[in-house]
PDB file of N, CA and C in Angstrom:
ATOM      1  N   UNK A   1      84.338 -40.284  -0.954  1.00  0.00           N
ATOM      2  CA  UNK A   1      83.235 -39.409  -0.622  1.00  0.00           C
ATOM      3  C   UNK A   1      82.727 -38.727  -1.881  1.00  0.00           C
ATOM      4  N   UNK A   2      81.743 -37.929  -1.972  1.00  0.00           N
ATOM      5  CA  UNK A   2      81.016 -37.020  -2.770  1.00  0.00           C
ATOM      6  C   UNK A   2      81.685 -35.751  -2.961  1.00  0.00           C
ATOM      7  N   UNK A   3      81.042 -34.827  -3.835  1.00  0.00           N
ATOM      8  CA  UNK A   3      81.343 -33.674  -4.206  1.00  0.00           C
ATOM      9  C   UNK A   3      80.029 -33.131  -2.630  1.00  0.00           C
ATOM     10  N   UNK A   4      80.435 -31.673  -2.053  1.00  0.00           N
ATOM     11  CA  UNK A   4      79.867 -30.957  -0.520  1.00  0.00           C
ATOM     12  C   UNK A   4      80.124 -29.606  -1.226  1.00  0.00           C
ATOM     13  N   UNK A   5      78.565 -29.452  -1.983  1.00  0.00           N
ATOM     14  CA  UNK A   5      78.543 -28.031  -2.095  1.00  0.00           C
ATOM     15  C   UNK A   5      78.725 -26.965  -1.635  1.00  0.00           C
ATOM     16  N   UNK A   6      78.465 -27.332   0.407  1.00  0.00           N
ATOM     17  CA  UNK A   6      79.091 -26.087   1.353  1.00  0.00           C
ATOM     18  C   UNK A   6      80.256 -25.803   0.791  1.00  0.00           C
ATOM     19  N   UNK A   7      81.340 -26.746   0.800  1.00  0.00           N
ATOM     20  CA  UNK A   7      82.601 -27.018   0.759  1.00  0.00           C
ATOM     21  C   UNK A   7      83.704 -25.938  -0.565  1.00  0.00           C
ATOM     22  N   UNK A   8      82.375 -25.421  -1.268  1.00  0.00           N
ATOM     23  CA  UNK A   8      82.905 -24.215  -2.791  1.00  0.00           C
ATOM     24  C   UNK A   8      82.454 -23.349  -2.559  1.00  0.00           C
ATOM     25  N   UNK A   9      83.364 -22.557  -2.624  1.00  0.00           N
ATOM     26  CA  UNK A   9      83.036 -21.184  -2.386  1.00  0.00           C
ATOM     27  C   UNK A   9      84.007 -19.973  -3.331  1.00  0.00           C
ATOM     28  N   UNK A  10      83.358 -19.463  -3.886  1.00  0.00           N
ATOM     29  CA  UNK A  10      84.188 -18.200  -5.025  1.00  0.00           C
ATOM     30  C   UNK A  10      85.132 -17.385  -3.608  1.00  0.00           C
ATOM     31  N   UNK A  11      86.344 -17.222  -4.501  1.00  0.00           N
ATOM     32  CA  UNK A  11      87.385 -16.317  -4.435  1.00  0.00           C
ATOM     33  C   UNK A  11      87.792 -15.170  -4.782  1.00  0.00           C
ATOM     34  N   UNK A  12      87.263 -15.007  -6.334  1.00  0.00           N
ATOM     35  CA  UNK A  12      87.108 -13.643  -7.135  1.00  0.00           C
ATOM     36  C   UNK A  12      87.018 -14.280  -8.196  1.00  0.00           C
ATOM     37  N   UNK A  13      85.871 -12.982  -8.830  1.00  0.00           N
ATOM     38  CA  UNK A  13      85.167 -13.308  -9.920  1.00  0.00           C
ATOM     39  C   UNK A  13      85.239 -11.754 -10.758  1.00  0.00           C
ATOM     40  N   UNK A  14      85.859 -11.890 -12.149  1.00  0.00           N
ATOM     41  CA  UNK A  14      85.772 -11.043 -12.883  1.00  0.00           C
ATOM     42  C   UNK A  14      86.056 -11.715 -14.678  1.00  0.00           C
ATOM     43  N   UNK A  15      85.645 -10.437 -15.474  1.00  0.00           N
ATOM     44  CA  UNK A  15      85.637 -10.928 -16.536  1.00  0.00           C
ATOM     45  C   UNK A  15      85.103 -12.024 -17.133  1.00  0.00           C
ATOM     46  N   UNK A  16      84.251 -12.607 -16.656  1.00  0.00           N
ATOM     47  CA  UNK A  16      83.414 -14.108 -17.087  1.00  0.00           C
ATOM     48  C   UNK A  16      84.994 -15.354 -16.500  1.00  0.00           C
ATOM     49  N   UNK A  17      85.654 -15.288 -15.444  1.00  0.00           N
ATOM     50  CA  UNK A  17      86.090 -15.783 -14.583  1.00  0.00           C
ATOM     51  C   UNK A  17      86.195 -16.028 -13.276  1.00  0.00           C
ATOM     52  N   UNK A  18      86.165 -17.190 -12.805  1.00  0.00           N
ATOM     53  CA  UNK A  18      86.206 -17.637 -11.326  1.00  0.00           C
ATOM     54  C   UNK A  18      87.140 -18.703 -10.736  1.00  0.00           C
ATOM     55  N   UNK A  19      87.825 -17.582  -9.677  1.00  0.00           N
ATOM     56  CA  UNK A  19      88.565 -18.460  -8.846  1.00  0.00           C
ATOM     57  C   UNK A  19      87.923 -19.207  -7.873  1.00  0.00           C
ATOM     58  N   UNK A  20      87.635 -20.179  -7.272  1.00  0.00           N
ATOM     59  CA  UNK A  20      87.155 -21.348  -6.594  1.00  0.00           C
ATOM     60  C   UNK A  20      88.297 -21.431  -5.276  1.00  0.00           C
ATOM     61  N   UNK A  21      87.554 -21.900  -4.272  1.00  0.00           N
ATOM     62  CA  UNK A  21      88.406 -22.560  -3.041  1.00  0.00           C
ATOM     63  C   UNK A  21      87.139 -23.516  -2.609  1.00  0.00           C
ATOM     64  N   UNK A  22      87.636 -24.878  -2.860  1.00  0.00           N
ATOM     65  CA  UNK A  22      87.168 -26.159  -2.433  1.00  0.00           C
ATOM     66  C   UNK A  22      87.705 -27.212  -1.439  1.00  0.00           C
ATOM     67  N   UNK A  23      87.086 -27.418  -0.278  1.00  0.00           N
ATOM     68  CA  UNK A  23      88.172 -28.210   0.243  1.00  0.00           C
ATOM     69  C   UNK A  23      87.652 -29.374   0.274  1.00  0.00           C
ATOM     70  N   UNK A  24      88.603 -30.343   0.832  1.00  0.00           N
ATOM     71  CA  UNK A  24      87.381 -32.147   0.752  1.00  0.00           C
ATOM     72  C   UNK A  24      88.479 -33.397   1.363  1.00  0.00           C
ATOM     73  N   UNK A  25      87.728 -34.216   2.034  1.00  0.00           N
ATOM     74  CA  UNK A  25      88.939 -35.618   2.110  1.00  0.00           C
ATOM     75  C   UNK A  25      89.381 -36.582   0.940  1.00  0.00           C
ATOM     76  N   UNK A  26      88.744 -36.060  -0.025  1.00  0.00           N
ATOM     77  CA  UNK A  26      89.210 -36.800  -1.128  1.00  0.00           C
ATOM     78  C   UNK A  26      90.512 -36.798  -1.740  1.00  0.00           C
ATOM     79  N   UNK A  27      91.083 -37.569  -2.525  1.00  0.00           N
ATOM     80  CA  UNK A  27      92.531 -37.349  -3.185  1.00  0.00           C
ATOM     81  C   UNK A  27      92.088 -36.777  -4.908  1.00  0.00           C
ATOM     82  N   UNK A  28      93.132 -36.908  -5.468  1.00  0.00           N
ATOM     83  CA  UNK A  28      92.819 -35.814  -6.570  1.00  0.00           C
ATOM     84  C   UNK A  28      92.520 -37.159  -7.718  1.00  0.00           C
ATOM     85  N   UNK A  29      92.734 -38.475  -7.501  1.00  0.00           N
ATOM     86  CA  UNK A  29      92.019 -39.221  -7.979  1.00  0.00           C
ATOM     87  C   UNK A  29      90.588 -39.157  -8.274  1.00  0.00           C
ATOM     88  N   UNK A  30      90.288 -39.139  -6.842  1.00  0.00           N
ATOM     89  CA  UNK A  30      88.753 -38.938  -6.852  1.00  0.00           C
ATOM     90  C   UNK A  30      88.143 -37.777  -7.276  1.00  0.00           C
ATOM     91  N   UNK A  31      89.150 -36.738  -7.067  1.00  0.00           N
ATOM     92  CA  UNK A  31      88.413 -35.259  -7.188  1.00  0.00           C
ATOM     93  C   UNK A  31      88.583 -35.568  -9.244  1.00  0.00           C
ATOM     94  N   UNK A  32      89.342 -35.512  -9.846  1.00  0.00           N
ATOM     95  CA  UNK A  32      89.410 -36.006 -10.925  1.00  0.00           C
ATOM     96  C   UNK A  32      88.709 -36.366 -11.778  1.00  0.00           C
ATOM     97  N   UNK A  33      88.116 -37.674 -10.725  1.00  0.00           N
ATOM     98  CA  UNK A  33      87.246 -38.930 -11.684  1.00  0.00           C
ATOM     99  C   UNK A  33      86.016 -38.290 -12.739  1.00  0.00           C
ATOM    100  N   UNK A  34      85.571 -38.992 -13.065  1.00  0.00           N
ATOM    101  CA  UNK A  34      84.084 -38.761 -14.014  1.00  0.00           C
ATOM    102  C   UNK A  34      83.630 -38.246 -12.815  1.00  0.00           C
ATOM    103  N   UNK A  35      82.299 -37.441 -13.126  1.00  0.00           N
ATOM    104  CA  UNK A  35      81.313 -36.853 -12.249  1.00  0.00           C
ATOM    105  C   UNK A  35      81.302 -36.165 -10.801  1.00  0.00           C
ATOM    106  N   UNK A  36      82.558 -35.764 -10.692  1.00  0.00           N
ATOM    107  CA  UNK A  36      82.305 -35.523  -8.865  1.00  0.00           C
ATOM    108  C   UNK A  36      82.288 -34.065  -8.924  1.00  0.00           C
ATOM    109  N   UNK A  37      82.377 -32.991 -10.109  1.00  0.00           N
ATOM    110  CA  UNK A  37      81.751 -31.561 -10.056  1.00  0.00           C
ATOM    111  C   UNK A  37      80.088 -31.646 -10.423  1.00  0.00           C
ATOM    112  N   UNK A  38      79.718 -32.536 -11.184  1.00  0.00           N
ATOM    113  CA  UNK A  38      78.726 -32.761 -11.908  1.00  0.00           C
ATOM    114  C   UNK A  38      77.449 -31.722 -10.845  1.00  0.00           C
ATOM    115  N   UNK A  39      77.245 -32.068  -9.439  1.00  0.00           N
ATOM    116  CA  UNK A  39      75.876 -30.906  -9.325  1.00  0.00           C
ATOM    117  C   UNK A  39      76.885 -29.560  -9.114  1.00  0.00           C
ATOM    118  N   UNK A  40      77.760 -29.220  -9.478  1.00  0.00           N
ATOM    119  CA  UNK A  40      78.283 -28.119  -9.522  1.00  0.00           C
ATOM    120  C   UNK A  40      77.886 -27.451 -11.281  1.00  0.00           C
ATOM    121  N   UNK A  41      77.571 -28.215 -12.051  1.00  0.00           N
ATOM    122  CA  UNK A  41      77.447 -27.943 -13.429  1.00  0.00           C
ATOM    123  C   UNK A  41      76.925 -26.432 -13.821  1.00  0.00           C
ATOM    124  N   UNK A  42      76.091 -25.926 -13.221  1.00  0.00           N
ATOM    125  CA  UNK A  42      75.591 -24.547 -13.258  1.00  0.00           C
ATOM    126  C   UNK A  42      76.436 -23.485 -12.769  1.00  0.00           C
ATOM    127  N   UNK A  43      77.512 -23.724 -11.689  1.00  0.00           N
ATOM    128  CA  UNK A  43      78.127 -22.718 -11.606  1.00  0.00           C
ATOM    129  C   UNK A  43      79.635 -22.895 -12.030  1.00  0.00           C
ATOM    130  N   UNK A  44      80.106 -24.074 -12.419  1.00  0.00           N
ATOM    131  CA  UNK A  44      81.856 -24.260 -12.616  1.00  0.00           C
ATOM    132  C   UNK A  44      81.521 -23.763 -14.442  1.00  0.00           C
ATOM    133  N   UNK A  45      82.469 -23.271 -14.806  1.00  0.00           N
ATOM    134  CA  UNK A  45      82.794 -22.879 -16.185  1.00  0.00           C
ATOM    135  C   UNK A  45      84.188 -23.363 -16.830  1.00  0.00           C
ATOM    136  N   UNK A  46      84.342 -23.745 -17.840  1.00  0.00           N
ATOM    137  CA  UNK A  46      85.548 -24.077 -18.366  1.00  0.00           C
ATOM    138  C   UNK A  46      86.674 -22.773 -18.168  1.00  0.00           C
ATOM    139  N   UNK A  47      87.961 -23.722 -17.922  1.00  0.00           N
ATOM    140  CA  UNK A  47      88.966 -22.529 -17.377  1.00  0.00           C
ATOM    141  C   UNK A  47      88.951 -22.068 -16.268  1.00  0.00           C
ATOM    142  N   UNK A  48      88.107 -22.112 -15.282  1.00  0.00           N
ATOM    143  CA  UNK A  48      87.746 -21.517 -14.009  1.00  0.00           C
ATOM    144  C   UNK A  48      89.501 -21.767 -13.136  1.00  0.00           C
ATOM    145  N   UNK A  49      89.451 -21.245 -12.739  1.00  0.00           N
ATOM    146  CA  UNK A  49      90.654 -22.095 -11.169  1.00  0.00           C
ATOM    147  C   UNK A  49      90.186 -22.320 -10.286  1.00  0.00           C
ATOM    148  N   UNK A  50      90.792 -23.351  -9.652  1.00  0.00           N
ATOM    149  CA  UNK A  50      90.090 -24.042  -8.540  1.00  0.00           C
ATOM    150  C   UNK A  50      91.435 -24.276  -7.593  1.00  0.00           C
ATOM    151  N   UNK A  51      91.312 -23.512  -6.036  1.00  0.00           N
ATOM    152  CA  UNK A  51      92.381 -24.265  -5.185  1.00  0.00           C
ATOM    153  C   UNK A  51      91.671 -25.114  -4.378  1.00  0.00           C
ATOM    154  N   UNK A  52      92.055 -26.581  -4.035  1.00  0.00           N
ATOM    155  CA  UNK A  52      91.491 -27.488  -3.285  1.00  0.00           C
ATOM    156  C   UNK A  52      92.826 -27.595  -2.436  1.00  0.00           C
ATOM    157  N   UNK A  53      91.675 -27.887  -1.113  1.00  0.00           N
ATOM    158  CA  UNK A  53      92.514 -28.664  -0.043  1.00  0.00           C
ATOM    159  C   UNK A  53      91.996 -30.089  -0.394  1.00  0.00           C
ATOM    160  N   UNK A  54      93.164 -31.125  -0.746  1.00  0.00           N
ATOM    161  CA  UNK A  54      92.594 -32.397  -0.440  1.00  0.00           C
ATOM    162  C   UNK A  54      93.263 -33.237   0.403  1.00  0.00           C
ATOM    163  N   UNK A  55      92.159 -34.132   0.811  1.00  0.00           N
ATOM    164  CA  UNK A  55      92.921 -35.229   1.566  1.00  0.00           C
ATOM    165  C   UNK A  55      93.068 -34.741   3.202  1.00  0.00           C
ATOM    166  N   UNK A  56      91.716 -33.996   3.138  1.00  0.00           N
ATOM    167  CA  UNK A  56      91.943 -32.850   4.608  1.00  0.00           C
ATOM    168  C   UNK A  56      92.291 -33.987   5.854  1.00  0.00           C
ATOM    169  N   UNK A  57      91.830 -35.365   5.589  1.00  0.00           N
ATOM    170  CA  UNK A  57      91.535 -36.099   7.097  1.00  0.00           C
ATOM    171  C   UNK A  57      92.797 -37.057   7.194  1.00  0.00           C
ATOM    172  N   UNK A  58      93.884 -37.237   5.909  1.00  0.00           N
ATOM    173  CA  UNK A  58      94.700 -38.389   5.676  1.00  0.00           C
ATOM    174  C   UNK A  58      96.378 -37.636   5.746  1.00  0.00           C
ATOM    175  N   UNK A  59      96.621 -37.048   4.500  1.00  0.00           N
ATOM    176  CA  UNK A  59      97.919 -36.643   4.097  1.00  0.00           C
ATOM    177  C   UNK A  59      97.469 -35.313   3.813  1.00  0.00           C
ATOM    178  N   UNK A  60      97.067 -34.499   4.157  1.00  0.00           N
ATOM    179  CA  UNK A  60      96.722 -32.541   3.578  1.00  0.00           C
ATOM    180  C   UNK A  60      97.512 -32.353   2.783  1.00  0.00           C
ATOM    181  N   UNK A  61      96.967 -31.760   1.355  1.00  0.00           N
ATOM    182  CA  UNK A  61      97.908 -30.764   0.578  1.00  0.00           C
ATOM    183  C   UNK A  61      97.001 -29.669  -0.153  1.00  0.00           C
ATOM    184  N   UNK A  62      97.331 -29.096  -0.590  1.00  0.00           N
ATOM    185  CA  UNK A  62      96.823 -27.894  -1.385  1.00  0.00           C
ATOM    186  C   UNK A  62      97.331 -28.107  -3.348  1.00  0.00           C
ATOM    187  N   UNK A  63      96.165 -27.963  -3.853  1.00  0.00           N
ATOM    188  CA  UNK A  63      96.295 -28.023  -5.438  1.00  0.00           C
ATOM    189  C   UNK A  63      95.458 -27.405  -6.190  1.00  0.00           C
ATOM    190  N   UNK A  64      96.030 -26.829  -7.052  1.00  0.00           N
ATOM    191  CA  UNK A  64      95.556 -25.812  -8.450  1.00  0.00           C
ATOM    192  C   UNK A  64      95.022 -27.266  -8.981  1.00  0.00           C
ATOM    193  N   UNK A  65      93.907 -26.888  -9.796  1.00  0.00           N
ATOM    194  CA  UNK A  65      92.614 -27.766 -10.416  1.00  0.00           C
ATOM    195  C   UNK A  65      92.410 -26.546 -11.984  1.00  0.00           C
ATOM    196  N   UNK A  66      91.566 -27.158 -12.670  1.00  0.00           N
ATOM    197  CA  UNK A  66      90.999 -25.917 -13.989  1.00  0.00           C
ATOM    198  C   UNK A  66      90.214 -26.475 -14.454  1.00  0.00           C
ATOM    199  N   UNK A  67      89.050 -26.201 -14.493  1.00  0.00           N
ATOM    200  CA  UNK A  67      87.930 -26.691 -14.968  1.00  0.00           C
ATOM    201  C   UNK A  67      87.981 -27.165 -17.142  1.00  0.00           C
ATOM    202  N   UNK A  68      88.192 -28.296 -17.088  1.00  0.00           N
ATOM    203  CA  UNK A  68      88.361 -28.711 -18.732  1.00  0.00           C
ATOM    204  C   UNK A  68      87.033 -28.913 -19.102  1.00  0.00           C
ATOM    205  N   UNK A  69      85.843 -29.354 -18.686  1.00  0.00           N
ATOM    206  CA  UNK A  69      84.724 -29.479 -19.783  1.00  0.00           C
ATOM    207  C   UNK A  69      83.694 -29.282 -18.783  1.00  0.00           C
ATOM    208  N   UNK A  70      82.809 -28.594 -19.718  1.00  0.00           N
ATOM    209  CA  UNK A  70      81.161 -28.272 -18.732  1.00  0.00           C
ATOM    210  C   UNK A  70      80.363 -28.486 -20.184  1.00  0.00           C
ATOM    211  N   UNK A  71      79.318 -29.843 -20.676  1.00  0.00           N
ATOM    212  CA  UNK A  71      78.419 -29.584 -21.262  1.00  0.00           C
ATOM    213  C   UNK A  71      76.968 -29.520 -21.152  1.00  0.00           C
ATOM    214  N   UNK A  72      77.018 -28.922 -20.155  1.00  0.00           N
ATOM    215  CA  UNK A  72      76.022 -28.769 -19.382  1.00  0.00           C
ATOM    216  C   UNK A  72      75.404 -29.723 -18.262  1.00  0.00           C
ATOM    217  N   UNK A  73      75.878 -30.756 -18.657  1.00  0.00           N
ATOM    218  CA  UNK A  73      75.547 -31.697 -17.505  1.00  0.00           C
ATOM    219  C   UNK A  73      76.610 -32.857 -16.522  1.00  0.00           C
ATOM    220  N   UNK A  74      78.092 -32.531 -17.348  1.00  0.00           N
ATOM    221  CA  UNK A  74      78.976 -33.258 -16.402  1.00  0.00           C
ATOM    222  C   UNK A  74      79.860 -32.009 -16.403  1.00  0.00           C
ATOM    223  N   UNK A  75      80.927 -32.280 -15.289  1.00  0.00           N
ATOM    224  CA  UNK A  75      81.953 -30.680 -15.461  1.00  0.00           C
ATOM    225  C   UNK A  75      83.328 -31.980 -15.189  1.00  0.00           C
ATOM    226  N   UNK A  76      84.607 -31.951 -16.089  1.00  0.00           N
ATOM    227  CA  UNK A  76      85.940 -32.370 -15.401  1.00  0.00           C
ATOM    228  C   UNK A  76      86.671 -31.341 -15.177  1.00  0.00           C
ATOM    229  N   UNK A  77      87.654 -31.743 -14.139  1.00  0.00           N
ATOM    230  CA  UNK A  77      88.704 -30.602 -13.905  1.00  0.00           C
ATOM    231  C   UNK A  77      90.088 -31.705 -14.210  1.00  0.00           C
ATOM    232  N   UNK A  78      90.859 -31.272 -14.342  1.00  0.00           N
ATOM    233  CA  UNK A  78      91.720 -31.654 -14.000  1.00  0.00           C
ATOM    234  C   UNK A  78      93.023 -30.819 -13.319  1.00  0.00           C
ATOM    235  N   UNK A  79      94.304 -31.276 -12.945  1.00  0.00           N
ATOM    236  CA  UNK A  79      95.669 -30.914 -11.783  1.00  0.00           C
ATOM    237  C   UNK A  79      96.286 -29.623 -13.347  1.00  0.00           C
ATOM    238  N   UNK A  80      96.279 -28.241 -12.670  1.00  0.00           N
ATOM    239  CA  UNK A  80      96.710 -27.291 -13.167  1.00  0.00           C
ATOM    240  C   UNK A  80      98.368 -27.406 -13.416  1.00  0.00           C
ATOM    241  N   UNK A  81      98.960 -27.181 -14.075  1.00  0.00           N
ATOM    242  CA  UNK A  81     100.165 -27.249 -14.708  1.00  0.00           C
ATOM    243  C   UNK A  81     100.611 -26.570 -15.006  1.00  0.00           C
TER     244      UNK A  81
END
């Protein structure tokens, strides 16, 4: 599936930081890949946190994400550590 802008929604926001809650049927493959924040580009920022539910329709889990690159026109995250 796609990136579902309903689907993001801020958590708390301070200091030029944002926590994120995203949920989606995707796996963290997909959430991962090239481009699937990309129309998010205007509001995800590098460093951000992100909790996703993924995989809402298959296996459910919950995962820390962090936004690694926004140059203005693609955004990656990758699995927080």
């Amino acid at each position: 599936m796609a990136f579902s802008a309903p689907n993001l929604s801020v958590l708390a926001y301070a200091n030029n930081f944002t926590l994120w809650h995203y949920t989606s049927v995707d796996n963290t493959a997909t959430i991962t890949g090239s481009g699937y924040f990309n129309n998010a580009v205007d509001m995800l920022r590098v460093n951000d946190l992100m909790i996703i539910n993924i995989d809402t329709d298959g296996t459910p889990a919950t995962k820390f994400y962090i936004v690694t690159g926004n140059d203005g026109s693609s955004v990656s995250v990758t699995v927080y550590s």
